[in-house]
C-alpha atoms as a PDB file:
ATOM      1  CA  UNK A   1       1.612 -21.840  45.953  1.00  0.00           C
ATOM      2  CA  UNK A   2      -1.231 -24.758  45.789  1.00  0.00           C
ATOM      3  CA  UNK A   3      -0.495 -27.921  46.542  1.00  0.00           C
ATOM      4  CA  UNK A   4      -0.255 -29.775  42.859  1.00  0.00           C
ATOM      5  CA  UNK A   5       1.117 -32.107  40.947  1.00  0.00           C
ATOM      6  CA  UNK A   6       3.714 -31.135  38.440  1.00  0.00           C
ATOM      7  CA  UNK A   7       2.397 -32.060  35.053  1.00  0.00           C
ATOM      8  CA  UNK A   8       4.027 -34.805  33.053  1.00  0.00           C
ATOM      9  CA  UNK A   9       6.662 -34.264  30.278  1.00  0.00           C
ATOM     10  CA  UNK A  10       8.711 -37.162  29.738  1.00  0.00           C
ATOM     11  CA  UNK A  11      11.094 -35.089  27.511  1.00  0.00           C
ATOM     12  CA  UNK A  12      12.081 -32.928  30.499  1.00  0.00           C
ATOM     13  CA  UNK A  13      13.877 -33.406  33.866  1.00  0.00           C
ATOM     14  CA  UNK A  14      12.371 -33.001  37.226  1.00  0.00           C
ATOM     15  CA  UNK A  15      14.249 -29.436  37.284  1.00  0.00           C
ATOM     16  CA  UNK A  16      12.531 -28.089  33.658  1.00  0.00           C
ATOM     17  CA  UNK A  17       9.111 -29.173  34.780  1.00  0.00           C
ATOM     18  CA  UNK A  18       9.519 -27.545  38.213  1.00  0.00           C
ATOM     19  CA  UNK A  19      10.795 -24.524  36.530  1.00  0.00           C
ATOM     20  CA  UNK A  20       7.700 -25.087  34.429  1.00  0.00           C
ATOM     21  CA  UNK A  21       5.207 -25.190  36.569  1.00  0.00           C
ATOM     22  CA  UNK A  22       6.699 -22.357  39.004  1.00  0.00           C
ATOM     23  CA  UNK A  23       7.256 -19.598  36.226  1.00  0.00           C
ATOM     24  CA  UNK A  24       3.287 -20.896  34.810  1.00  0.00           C
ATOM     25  CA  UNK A  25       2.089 -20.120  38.504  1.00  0.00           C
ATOM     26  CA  UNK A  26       3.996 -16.381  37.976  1.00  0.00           C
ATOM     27  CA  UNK A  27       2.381 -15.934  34.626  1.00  0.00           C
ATOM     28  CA  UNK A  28      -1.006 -16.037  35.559  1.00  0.00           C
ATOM     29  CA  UNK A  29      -0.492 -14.199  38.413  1.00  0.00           C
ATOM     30  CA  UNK A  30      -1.225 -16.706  41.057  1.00  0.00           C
ATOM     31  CA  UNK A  31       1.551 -15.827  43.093  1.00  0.00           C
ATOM     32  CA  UNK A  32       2.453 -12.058  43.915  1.00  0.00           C
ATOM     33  CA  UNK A  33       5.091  -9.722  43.528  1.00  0.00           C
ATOM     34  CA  UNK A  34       7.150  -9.940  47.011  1.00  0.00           C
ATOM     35  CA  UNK A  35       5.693 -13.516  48.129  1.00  0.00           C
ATOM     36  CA  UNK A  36       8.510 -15.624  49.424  1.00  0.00           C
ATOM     37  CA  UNK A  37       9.073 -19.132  48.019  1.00  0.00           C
ATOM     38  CA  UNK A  38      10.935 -22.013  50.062  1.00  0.00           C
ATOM     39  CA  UNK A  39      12.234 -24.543  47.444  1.00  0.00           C
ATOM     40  CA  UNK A  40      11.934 -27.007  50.526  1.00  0.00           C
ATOM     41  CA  UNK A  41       8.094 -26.537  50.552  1.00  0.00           C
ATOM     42  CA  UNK A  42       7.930 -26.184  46.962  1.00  0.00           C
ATOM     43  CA  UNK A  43       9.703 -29.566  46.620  1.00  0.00           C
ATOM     44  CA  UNK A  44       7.375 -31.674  49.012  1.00  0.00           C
ATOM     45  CA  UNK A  45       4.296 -30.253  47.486  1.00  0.00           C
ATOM     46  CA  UNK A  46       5.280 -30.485  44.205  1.00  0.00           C
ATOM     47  CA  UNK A  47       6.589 -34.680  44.925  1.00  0.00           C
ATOM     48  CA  UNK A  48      10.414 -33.913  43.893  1.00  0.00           C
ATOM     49  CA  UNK A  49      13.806 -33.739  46.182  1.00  0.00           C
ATOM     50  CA  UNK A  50      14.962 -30.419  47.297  1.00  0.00           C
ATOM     51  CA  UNK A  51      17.531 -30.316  44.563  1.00  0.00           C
ATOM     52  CA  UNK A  52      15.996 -30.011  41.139  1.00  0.00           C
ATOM     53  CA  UNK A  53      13.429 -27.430  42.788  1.00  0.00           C
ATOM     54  CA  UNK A  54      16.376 -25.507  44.376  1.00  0.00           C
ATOM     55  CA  UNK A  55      17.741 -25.399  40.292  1.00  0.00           C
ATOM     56  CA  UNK A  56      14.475 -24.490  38.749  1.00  0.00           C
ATOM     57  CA  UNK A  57      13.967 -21.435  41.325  1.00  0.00           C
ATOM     58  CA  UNK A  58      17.653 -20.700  40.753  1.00  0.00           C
ATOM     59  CA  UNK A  59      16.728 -20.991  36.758  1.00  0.00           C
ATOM     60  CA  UNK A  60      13.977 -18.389  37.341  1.00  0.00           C
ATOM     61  CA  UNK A  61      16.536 -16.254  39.344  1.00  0.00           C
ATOM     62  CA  UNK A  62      18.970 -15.907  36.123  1.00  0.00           C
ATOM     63  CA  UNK A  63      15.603 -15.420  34.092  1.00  0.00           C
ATOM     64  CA  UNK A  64      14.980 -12.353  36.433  1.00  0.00           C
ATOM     65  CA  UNK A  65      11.834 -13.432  37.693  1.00  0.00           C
ATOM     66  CA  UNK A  66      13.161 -14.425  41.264  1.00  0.00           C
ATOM     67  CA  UNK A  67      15.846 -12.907  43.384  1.00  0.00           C
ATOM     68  CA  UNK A  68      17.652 -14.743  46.325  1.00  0.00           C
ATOM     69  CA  UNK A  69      16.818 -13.694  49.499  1.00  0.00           C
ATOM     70  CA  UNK A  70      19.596 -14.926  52.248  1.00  0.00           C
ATOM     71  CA  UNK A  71      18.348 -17.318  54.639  1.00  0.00           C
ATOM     72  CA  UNK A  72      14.745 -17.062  53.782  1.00  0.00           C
ATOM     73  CA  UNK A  73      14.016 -18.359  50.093  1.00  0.00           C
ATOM     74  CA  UNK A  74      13.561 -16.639  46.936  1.00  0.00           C
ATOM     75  CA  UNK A  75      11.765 -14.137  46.140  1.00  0.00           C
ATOM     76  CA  UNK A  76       8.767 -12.892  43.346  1.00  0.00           C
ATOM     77  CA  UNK A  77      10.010  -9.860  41.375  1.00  0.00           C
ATOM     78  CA  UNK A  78       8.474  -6.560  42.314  1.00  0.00           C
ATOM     79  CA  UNK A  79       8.692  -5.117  38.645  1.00  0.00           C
ATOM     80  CA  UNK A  80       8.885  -1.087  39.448  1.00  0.00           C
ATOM     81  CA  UNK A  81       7.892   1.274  36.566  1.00  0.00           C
ATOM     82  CA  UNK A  82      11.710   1.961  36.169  1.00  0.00           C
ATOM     83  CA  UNK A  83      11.941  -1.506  35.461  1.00  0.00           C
ATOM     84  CA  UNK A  84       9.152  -2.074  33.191  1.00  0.00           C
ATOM     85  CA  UNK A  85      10.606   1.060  31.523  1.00  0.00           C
ATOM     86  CA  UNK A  86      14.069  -0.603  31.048  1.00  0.00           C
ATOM     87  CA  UNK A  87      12.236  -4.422  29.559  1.00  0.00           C
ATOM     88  CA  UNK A  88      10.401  -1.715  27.014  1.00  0.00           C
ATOM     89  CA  UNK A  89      13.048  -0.160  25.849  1.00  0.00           C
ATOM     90  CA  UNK A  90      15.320  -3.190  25.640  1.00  0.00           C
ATOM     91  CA  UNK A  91      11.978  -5.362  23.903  1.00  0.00           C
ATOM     92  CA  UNK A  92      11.987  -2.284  21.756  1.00  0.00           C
ATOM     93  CA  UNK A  93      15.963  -2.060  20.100  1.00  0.00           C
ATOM     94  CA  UNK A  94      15.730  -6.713  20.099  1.00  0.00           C
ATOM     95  CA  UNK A  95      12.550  -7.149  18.780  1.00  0.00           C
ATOM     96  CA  UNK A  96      12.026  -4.646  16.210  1.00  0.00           C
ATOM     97  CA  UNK A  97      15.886  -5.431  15.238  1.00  0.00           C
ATOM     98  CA  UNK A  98      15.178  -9.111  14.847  1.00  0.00           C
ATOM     99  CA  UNK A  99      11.249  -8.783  12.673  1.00  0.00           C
ATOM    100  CA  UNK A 100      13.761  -6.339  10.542  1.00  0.00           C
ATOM    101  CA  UNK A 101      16.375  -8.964  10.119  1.00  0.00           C
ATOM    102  CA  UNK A 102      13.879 -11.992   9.192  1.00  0.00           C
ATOM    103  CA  UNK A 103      11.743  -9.454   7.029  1.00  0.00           C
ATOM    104  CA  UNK A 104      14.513  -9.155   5.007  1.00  0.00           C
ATOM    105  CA  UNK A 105      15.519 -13.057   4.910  1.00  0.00           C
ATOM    106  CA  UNK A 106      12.121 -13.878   3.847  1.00  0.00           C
ATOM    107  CA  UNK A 107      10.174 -17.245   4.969  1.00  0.00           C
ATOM    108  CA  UNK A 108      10.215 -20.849   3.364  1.00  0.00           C
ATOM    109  CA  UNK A 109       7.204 -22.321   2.653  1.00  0.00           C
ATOM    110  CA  UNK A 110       6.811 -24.491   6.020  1.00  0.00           C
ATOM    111  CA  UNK A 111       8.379 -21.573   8.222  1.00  0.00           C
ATOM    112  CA  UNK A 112       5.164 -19.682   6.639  1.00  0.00           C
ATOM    113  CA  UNK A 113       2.504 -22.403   6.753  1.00  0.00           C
ATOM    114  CA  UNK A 114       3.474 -22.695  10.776  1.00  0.00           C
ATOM    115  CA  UNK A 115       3.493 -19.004  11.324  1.00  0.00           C
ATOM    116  CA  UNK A 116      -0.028 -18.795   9.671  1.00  0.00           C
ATOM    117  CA  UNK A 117      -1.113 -21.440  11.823  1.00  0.00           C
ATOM    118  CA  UNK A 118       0.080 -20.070  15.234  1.00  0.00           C
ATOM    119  CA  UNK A 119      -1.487 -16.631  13.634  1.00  0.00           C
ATOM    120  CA  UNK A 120      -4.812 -18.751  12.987  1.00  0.00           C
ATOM    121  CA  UNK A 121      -4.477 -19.911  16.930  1.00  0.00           C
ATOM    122  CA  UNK A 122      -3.960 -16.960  18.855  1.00  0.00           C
ATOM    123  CA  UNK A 123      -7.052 -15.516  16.866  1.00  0.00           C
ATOM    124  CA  UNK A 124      -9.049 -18.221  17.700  1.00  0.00           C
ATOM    125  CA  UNK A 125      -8.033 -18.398  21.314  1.00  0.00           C
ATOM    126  CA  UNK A 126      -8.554 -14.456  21.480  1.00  0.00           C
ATOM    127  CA  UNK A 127     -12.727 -15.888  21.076  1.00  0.00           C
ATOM    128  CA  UNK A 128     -12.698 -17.441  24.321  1.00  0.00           C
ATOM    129  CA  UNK A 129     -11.776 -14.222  26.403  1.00  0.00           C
ATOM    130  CA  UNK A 130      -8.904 -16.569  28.341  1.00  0.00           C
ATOM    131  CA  UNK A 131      -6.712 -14.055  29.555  1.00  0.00           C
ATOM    132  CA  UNK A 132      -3.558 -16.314  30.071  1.00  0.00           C
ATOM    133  CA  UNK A 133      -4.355 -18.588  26.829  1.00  0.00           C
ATOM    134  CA  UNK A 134      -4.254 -15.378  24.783  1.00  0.00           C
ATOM    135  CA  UNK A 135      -1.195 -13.894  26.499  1.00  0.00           C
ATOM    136  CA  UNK A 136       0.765 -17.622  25.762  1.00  0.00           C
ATOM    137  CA  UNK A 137      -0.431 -17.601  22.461  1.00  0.00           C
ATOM    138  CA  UNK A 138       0.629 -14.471  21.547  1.00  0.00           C
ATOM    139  CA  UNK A 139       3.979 -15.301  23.332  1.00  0.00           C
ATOM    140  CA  UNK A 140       4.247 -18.658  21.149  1.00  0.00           C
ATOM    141  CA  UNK A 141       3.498 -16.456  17.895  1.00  0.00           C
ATOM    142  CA  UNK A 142       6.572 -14.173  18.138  1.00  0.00           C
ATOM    143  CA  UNK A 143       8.885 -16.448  19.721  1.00  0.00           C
ATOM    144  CA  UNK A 144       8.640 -18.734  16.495  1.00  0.00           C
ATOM    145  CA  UNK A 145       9.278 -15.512  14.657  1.00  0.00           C
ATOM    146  CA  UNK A 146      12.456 -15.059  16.298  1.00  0.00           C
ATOM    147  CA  UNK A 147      13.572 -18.581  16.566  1.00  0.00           C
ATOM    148  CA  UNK A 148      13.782 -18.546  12.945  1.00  0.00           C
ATOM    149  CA  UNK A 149      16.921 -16.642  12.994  1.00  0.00           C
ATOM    150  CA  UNK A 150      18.713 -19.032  14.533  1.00  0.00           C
ATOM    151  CA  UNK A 151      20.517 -17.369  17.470  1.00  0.00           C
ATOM    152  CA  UNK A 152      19.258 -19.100  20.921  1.00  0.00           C
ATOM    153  CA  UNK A 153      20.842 -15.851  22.610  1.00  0.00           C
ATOM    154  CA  UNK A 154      18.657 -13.617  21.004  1.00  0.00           C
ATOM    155  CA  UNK A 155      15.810 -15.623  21.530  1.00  0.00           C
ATOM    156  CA  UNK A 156      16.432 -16.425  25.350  1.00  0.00           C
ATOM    157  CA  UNK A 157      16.899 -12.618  25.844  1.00  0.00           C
ATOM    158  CA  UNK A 158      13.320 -11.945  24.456  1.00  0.00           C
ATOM    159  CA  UNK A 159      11.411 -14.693  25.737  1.00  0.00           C
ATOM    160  CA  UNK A 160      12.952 -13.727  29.139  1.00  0.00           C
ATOM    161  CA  UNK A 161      11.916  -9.936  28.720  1.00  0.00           C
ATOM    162  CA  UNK A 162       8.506 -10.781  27.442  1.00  0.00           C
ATOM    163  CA  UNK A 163       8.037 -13.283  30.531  1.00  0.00           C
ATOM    164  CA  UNK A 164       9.268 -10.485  33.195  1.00  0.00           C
ATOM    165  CA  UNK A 165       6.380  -7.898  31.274  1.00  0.00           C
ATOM    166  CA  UNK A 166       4.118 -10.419  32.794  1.00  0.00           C
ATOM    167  CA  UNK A 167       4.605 -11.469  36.107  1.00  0.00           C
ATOM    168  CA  UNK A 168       2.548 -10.729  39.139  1.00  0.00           C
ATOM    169  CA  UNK A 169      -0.421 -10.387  37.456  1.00  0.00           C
ATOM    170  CA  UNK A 170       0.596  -7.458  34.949  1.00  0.00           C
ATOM    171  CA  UNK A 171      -1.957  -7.622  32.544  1.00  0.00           C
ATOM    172  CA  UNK A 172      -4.960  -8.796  35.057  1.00  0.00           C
ATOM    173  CA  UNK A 173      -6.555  -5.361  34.606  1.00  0.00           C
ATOM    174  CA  UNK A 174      -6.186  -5.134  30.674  1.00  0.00           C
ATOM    175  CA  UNK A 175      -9.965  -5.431  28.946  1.00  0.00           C
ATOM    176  CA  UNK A 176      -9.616  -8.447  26.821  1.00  0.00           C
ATOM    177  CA  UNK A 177     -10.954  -6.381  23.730  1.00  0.00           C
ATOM    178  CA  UNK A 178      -7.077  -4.775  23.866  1.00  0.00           C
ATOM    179  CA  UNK A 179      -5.078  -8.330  23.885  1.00  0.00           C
ATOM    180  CA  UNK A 180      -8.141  -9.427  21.080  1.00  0.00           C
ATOM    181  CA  UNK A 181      -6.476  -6.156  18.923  1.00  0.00           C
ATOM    182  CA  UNK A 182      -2.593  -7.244  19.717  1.00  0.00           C
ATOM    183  CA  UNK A 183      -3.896 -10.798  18.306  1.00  0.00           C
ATOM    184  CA  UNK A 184      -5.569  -9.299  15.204  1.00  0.00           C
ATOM    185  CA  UNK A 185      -1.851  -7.219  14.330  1.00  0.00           C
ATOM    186  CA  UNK A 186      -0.137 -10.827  13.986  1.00  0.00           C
ATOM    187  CA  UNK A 187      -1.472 -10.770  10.750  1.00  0.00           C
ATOM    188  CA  UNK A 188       0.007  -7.985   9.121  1.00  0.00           C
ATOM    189  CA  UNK A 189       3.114  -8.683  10.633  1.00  0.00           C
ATOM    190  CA  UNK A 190       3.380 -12.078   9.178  1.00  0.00           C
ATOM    191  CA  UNK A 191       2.308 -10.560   5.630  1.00  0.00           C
ATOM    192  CA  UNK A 192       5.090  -7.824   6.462  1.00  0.00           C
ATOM    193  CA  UNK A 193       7.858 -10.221   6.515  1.00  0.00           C
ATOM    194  CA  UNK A 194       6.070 -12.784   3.850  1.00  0.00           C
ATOM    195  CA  UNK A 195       6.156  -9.721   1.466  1.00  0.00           C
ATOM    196  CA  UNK A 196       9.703  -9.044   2.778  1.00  0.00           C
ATOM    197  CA  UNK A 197       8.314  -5.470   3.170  1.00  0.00           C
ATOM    198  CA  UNK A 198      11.014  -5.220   6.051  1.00  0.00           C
ATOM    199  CA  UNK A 199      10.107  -1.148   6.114  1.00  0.00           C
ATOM    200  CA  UNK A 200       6.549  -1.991   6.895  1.00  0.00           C
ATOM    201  CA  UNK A 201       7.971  -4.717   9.602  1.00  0.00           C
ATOM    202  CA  UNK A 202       9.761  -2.415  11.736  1.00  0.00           C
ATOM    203  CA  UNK A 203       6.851   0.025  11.618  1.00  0.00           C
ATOM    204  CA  UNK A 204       4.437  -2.854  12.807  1.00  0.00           C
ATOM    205  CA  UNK A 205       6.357  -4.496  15.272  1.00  0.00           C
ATOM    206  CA  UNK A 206       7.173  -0.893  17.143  1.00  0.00           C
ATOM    207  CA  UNK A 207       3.555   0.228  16.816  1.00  0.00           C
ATOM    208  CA  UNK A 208       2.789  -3.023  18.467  1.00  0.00           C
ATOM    209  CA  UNK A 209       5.094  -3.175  21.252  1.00  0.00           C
ATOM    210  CA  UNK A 210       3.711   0.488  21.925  1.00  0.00           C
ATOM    211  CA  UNK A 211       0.221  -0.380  22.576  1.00  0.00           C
ATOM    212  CA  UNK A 212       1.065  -3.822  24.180  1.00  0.00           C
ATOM    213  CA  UNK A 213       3.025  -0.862  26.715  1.00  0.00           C
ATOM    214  CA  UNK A 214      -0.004   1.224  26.894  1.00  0.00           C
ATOM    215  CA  UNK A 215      -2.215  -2.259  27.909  1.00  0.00           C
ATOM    216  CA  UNK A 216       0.047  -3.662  30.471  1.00  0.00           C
ATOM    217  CA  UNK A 217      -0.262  -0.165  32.907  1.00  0.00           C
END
């Protein structure tokens, strides 16, 4: 783990911007599947006391990015095809459920005007062939999405499952035309659920999460 500052945020606690900053580092892949992390070393890098990194590591833990490993630290995820196999299939039944759901309850005028503009971002982020920009701003598209239906569960559940397809480096080997496509189907997913065309939602959504699949192995 390098030896950096955590970046400001007066809105969060020492513990959220560890937990930040740590799950950012798993993202891009800068730390590897097995690598073991002491929150003691963490914490005097990083400028904070051993407690709020000890809670952020044990917040990635219940996010099932880490796992504990007695009397050494915690530990990276190794993500087996069994498991990636289990976050599809689970990603497939929530997801597709929950563009059904809001396809059906429509958009208000604002809830559309942002979704267009996160849709307008990821394509134009997609231009600069930034692997990790494109992969957060595709995360930040469909996480709106399902925040709009109002049930935090539902939308912790995902965001955890679509943060676990991407640790260690998942998508390192993926050509960047493939996450320039998954950009380009935001659009007629948004017009899906504008139109209310729920039908046409469902069919998007699981044709998306099936080449997103493909581009991650």
């Amino acid at each position: 783990m390098p030896d950096e500052s955590i970046p400001l945020g007066e809105h969060l606690t020492l513990r959220e911007k560890a937990t930040q900053f740590i799950k950012g580092e798993l993202l891009k892949g800068e730390v590897r599947a097995g690598t073991i992390l002491s929150a003691n070393s963490l914490a005097r890098d990083l400028g904070i006391s051993n407690s709020p990194m000890r809670e952020a590591l044990m917040d990635l833990v219940a996010q099932g990015l880490l796992e504990v490993v007695r009397n050494r630290g915690f530990r990276v995820r190794t993500m087996t095809r069994h498991d990636l196999d289990e976050v599809r299939e689970m990603r497939a039944i929530l997801e597709v459920a929950a563009i059904q759901k809001l396809a059906e309850r429509g958009l208000s005028a604002s809830e559309r005007r942002r979704a267009e503009q996160l849709y307008a971002r990821s394509k134009s982020i997609a231009e600069f062939d930034d692997r990790f920009a494109i992969l957060d701003a595709d995360h930040e598209f469909h996480m709106f999405l399902v925040s709009l239906l109002g049930n935090r569960r539902l939308a912790e559940c995902i965001s955890n499952l679509r943060d676990q397809t991407r640790i260690c480096g998942a998508f390192d080997s993926t050509p960047i035309d493939d996450l320039k496509a998954c950009a380009e189907e935001h659009g007629a997913m948004l017009e899906s659920v504008v139109l209310k065309d729920h039908v046409r939602a469902v069919a998007l959504m699981t044709q998306h999460l099936e080449y997103s699949e493909l581009s991650a192995k």
